[in-house]
N, C-alpha and C. Protein backbone atom coordinates (compact mmCIF):
# COMPACT_ATOMS: atom_id res chain seq x y z
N UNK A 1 5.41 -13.06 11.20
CA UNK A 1 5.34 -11.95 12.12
C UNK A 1 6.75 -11.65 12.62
N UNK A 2 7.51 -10.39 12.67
CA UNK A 2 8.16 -9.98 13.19
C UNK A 2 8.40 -10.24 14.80
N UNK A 3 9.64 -10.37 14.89
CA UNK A 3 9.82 -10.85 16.65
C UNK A 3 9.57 -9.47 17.28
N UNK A 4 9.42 -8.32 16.98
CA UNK A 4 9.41 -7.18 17.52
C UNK A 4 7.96 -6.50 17.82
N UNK A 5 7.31 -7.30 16.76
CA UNK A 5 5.66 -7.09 16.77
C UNK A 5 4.59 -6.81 17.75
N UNK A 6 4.78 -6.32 17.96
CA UNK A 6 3.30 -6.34 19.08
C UNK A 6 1.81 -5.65 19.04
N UNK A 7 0.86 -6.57 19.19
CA UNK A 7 -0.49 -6.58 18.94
C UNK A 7 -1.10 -5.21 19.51
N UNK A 8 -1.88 -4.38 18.88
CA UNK A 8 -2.54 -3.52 19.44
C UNK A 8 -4.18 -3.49 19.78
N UNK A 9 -4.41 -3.47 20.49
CA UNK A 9 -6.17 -3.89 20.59
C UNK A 9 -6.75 -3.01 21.51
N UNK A 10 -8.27 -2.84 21.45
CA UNK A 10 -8.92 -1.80 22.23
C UNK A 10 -9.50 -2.34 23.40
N UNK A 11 -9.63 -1.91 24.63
CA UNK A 11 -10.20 -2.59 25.86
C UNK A 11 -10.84 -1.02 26.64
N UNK A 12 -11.44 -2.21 27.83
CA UNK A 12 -12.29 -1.04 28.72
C UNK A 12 -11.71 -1.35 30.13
N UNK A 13 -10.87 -0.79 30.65
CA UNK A 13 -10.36 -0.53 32.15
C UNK A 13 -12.01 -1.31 33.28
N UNK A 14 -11.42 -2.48 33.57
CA UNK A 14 -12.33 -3.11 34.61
C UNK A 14 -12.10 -2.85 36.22
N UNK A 15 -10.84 -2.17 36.33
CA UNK A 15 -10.69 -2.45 38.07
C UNK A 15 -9.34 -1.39 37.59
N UNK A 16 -8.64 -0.52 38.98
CA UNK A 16 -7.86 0.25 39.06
C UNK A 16 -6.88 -0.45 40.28
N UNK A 17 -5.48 -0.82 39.84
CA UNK A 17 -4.98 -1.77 40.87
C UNK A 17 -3.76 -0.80 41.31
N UNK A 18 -3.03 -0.66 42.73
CA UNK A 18 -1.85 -0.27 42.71
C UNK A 18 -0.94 -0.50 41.88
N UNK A 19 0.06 0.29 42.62
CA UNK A 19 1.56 0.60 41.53
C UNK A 19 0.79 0.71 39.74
N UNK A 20 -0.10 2.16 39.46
CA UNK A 20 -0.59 2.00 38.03
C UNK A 20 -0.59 0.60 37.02
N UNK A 21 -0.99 0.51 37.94
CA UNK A 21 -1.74 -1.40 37.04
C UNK A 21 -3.39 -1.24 36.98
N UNK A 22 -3.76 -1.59 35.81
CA UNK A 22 -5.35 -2.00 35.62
C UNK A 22 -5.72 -3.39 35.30
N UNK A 23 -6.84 -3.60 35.14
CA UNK A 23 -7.31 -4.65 34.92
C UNK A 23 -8.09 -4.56 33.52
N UNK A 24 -7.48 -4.72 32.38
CA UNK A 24 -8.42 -4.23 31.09
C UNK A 24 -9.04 -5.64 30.68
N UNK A 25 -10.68 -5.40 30.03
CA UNK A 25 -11.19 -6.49 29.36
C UNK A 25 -11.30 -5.89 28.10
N UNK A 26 -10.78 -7.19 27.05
CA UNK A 26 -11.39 -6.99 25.92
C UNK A 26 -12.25 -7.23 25.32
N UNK A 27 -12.88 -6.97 23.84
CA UNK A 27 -14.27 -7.15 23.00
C UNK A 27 -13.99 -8.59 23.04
N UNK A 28 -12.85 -9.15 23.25
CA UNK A 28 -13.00 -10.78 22.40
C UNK A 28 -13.53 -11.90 24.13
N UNK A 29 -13.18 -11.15 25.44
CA UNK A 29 -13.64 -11.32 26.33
C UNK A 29 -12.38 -12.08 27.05
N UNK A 30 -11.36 -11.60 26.94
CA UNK A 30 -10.36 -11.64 27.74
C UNK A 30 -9.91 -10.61 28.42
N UNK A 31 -9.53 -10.95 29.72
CA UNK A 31 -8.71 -10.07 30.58
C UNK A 31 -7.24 -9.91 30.67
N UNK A 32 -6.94 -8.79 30.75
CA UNK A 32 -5.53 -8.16 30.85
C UNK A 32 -5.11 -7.35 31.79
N UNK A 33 -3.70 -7.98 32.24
CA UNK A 33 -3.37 -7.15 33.40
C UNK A 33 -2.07 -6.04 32.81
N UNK A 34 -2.70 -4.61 32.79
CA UNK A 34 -2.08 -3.77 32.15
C UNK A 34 -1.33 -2.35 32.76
N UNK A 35 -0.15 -1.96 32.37
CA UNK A 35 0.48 -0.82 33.08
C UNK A 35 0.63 0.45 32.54
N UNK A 36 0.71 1.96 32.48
CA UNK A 36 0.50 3.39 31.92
C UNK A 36 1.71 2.83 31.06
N UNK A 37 1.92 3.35 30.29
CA UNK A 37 3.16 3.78 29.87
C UNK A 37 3.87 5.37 30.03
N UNK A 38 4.91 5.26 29.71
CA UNK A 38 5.76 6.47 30.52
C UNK A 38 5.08 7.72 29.62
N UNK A 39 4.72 7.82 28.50
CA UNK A 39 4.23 9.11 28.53
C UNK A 39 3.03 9.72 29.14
N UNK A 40 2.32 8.19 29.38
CA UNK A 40 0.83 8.82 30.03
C UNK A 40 1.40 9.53 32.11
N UNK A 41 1.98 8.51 31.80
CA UNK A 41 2.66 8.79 33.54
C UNK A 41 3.53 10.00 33.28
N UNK A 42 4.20 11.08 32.73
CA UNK A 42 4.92 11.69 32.38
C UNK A 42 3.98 13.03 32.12
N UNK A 43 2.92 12.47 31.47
CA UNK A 43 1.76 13.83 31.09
C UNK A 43 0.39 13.91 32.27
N UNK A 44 0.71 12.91 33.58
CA UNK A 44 -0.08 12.74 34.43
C UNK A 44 -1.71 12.54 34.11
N UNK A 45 -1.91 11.91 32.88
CA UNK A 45 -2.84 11.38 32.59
C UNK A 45 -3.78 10.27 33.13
N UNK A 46 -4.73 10.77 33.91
CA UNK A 46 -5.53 9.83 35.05
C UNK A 46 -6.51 8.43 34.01
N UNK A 47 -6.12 7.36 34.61
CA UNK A 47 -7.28 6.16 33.88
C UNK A 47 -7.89 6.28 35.22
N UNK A 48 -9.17 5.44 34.44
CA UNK A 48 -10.00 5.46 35.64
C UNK A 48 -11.16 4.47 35.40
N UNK A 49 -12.00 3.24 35.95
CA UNK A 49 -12.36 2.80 35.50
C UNK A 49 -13.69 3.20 34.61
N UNK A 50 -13.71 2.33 33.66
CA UNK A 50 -14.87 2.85 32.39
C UNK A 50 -13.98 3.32 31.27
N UNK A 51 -12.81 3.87 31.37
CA UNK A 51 -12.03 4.36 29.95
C UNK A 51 -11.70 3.32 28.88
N UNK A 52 -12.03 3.72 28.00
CA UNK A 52 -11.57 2.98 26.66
C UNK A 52 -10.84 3.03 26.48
N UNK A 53 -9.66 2.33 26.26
CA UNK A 53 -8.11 2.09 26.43
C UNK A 53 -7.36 1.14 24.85
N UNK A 54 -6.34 2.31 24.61
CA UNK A 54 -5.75 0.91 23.45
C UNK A 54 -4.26 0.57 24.19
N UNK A 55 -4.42 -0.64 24.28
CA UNK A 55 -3.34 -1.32 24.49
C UNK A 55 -2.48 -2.01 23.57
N UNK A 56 -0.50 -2.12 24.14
CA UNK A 56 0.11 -2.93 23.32
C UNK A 56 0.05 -4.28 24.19
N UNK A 57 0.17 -5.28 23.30
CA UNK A 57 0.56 -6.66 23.98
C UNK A 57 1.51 -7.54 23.33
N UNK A 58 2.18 -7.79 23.85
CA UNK A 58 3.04 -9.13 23.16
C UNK A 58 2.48 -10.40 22.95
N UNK A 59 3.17 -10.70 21.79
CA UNK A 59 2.71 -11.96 20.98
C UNK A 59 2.81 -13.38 22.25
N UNK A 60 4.31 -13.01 22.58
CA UNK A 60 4.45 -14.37 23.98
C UNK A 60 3.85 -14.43 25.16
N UNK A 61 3.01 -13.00 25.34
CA UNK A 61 2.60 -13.51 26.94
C UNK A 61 1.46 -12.29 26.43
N UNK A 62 0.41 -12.91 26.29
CA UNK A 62 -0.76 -12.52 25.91
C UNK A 62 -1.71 -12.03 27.96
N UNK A 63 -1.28 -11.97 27.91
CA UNK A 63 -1.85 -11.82 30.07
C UNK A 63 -1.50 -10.93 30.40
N UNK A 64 -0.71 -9.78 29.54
CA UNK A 64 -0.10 -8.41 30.36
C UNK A 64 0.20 -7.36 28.68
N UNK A 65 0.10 -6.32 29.07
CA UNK A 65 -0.23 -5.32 28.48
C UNK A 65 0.48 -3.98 28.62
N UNK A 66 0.04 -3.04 27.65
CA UNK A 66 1.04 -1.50 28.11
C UNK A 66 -0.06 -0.86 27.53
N UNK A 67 -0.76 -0.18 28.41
CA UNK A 67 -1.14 1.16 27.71
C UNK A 67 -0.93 2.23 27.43
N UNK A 68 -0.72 2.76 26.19
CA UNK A 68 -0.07 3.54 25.39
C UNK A 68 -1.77 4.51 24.70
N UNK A 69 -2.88 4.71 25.52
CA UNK A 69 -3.52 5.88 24.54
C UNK A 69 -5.01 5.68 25.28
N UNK A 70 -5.72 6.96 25.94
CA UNK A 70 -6.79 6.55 26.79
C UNK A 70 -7.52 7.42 26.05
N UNK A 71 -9.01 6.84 25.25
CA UNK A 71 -9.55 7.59 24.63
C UNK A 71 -10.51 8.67 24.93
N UNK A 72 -11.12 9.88 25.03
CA UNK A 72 -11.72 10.86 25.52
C UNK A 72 -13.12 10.20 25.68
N UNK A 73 -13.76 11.14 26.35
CA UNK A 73 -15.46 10.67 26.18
C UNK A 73 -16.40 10.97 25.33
N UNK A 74 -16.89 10.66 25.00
CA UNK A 74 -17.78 10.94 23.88
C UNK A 74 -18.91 12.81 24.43
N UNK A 75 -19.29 12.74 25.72
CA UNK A 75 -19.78 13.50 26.19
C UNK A 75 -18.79 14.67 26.33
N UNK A 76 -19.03 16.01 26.60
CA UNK A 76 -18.20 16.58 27.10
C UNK A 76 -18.60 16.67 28.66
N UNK A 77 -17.59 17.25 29.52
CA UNK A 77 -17.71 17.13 31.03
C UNK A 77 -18.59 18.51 31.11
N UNK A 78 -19.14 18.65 32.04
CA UNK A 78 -19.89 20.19 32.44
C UNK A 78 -18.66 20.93 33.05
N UNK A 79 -17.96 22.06 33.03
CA UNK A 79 -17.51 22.89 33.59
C UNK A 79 -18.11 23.81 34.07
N UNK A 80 -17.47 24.37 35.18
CA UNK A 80 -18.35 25.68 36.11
C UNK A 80 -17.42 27.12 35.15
N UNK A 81 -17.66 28.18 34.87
CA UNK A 81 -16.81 29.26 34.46
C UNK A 81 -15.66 29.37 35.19
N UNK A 82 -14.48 29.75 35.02
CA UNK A 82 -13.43 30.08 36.32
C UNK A 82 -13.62 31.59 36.46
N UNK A 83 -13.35 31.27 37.99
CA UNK A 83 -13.62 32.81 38.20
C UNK A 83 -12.01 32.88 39.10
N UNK A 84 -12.12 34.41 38.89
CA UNK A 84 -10.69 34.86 38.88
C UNK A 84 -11.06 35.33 40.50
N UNK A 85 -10.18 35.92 41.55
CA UNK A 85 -9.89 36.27 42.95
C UNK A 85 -10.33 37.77 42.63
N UNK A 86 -11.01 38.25 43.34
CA UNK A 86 -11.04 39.86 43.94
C UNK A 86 -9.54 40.59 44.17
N UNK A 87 -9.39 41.60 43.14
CA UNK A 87 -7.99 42.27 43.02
C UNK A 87 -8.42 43.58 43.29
N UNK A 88 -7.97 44.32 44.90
CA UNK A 88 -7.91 45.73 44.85
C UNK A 88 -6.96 46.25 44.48
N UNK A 89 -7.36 47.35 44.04
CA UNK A 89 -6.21 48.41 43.63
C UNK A 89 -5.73 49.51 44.20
């Protein structure tokens, strides 16, 4: 393995902690303490708990994480129509 390597794996956001930190569990049933990465923070992309999350992790310290990609929902959300303001003329 490359020293540069780092593991990518899928998790589910368990808890929403300050300073954008989560608490992700994975399928294998470990917990991870994980942070946005700058593009999600950059594109103001909200986690929230319940999101399916892929995370990077390093090979040396398997206990902390970067998330790098929050996957959509399977449902779509209900939207109301937008309605536009009353414009006289």
């Amino acid at each position: 393995m490359a020293k540069e390597a780092l593991l990518t794996m899928d998790g589910v956001v368990e808890e929403v902690l300050r300073n954008t930190q989560f608490r992700v569990s994975m399928a294998n049933g470990a917990s991870v303490l994980a942070y946005a990465c700058a593009r999600l923070r950059q594109n103001r992309i909200r986690i929230i708990a319940g999101d399916k999350v892929t995370l990077e992790i390093s090979p040396y310290d398997l206990t902390r994480g970067r998330i790098n990609f929050r996957h959509k929902d399977e449902r779509p959300m209900a939207t109301a129509p937008r309605r536009f303001p009353f414009k006289r003329k």
